[in-house]
C-alpha atoms as a PDB file:
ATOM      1  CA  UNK A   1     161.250  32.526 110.656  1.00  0.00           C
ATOM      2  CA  UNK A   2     161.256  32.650 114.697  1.00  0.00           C
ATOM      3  CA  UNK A   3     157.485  33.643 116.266  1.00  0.00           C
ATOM      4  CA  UNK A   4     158.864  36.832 117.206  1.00  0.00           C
ATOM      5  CA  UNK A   5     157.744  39.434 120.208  1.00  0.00           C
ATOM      6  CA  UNK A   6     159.381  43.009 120.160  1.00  0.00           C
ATOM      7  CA  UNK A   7     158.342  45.274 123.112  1.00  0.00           C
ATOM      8  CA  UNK A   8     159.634  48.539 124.909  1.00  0.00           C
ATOM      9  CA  UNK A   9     160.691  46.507 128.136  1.00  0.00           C
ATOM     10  CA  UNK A  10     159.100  43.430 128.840  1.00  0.00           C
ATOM     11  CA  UNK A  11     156.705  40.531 127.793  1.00  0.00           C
ATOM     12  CA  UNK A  12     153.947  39.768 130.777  1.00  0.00           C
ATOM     13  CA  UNK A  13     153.768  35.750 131.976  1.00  0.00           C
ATOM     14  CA  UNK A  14     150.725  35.709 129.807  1.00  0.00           C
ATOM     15  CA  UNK A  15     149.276  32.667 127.774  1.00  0.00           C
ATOM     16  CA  UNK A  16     148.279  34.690 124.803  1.00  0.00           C
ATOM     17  CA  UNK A  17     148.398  38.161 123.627  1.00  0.00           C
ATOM     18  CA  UNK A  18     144.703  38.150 123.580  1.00  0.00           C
ATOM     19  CA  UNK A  19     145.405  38.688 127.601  1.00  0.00           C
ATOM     20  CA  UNK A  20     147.132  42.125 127.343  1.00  0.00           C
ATOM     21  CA  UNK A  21     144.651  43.198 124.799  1.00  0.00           C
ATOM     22  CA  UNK A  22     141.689  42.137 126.184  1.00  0.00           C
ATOM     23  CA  UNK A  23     142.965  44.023 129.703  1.00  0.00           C
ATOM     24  CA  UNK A  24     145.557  46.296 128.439  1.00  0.00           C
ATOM     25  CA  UNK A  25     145.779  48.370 131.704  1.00  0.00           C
ATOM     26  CA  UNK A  26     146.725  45.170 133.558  1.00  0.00           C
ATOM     27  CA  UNK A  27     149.758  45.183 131.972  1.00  0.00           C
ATOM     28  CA  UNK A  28     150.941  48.600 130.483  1.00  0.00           C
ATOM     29  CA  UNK A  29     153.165  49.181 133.435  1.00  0.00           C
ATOM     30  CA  UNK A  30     155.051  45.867 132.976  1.00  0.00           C
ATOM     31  CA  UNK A  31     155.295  46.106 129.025  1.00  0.00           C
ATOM     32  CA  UNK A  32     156.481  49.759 129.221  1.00  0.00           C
ATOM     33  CA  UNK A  33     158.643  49.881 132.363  1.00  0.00           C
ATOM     34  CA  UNK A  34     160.113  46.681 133.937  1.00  0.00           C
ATOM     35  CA  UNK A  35     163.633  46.295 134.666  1.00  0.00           C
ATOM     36  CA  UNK A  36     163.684  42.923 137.038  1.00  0.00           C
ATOM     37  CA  UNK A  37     164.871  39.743 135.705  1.00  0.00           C
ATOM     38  CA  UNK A  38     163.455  37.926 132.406  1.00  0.00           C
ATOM     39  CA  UNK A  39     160.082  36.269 132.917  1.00  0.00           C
ATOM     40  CA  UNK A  40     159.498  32.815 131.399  1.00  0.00           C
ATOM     41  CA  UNK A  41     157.805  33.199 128.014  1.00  0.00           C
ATOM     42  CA  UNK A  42     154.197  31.400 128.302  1.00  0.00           C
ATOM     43  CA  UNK A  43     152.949  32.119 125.371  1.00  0.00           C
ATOM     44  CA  UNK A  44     152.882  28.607 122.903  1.00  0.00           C
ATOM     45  CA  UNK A  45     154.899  29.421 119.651  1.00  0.00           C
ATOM     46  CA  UNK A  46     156.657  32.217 120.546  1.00  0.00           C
ATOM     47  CA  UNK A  47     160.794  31.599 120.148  1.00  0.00           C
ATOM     48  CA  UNK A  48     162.154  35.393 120.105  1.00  0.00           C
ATOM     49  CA  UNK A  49     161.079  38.374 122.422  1.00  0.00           C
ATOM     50  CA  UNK A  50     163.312  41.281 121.756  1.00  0.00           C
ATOM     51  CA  UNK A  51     163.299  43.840 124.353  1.00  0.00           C
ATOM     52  CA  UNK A  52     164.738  47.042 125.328  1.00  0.00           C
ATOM     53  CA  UNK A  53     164.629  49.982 128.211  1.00  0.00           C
ATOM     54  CA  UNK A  54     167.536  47.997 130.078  1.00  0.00           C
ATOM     55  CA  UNK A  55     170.447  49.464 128.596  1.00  0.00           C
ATOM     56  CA  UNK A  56     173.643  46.768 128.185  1.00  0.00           C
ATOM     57  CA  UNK A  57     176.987  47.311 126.247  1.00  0.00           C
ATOM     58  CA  UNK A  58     176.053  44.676 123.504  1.00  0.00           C
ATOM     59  CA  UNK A  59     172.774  42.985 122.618  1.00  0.00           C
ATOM     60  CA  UNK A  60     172.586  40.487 125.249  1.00  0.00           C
ATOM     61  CA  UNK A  61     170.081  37.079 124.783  1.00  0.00           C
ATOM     62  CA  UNK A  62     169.180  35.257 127.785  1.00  0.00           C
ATOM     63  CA  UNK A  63     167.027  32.401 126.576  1.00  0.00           C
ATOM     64  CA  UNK A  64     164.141  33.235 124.472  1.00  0.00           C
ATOM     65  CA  UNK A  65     164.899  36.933 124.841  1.00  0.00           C
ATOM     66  CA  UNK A  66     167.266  39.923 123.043  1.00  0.00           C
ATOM     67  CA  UNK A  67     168.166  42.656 124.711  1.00  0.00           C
ATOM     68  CA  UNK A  68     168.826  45.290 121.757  1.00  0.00           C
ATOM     69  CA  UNK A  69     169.020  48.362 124.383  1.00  0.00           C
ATOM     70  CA  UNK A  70     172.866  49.920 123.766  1.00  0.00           C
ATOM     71  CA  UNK A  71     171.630  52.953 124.929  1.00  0.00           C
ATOM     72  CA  UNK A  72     171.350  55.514 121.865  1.00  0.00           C
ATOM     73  CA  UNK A  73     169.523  58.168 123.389  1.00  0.00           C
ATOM     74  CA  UNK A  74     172.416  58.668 126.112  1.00  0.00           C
ATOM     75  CA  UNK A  75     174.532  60.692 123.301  1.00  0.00           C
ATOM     76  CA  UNK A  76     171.980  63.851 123.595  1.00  0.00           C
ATOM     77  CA  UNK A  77     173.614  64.082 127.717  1.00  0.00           C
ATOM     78  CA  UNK A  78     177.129  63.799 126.114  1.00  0.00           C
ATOM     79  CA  UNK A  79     177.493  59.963 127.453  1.00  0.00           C
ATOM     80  CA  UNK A  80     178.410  56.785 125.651  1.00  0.00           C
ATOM     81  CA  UNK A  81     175.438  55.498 123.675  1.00  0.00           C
ATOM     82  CA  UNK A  82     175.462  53.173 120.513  1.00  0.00           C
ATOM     83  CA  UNK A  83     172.442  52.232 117.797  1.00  0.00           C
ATOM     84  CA  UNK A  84     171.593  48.693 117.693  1.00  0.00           C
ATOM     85  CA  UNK A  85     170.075  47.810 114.674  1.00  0.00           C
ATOM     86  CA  UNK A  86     169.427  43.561 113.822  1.00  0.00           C
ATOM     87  CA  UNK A  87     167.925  41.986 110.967  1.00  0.00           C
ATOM     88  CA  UNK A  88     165.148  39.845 112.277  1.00  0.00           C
ATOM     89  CA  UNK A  89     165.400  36.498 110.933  1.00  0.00           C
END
């Protein structure tokens, strides 16, 4: 099985999880809302970040990380959503 991340939008260029939760507030604003470009994953181990809040047609990887964000909550407005759901292997 991968070492596998899953967070709302992002993983921080941290060395170790230990980082975010030993200074959460540092970082809540990157895990919860970024939408730039994927950062490089620092962390030793970890193969697999899955990550959403960036809607895209399809899952979409880009390196270590899976974009699983089709956009589900878009059918309450009337507009084109889909449900992603993956096994994790």
């Amino acid at each position: 099985m991968d070492n596998t991340i899953i967070t709302h939008a992002a993983l921080p260029e941290v060395q170790s999880l230990e980082e975010i939760a030993d200074n959460p507030a540092a970082f809540i604003d990157m895990i919860l809302w970024y939408r730039g470009k994927y950062l490089p994953v620092k962390i030793p181990g970890i193969n697999r970040v899955y990550v959403g809040h960036s809607i895209v047609d399809k899952p979409k990887q880009n390196g270590k990380y899976m974009n699983i964000d089709t956009g589900v909550f878009l059918k309450y407005w009337g507009q084109e959503g889909k449900l992603t759901i993956l096994e994790l292997e």
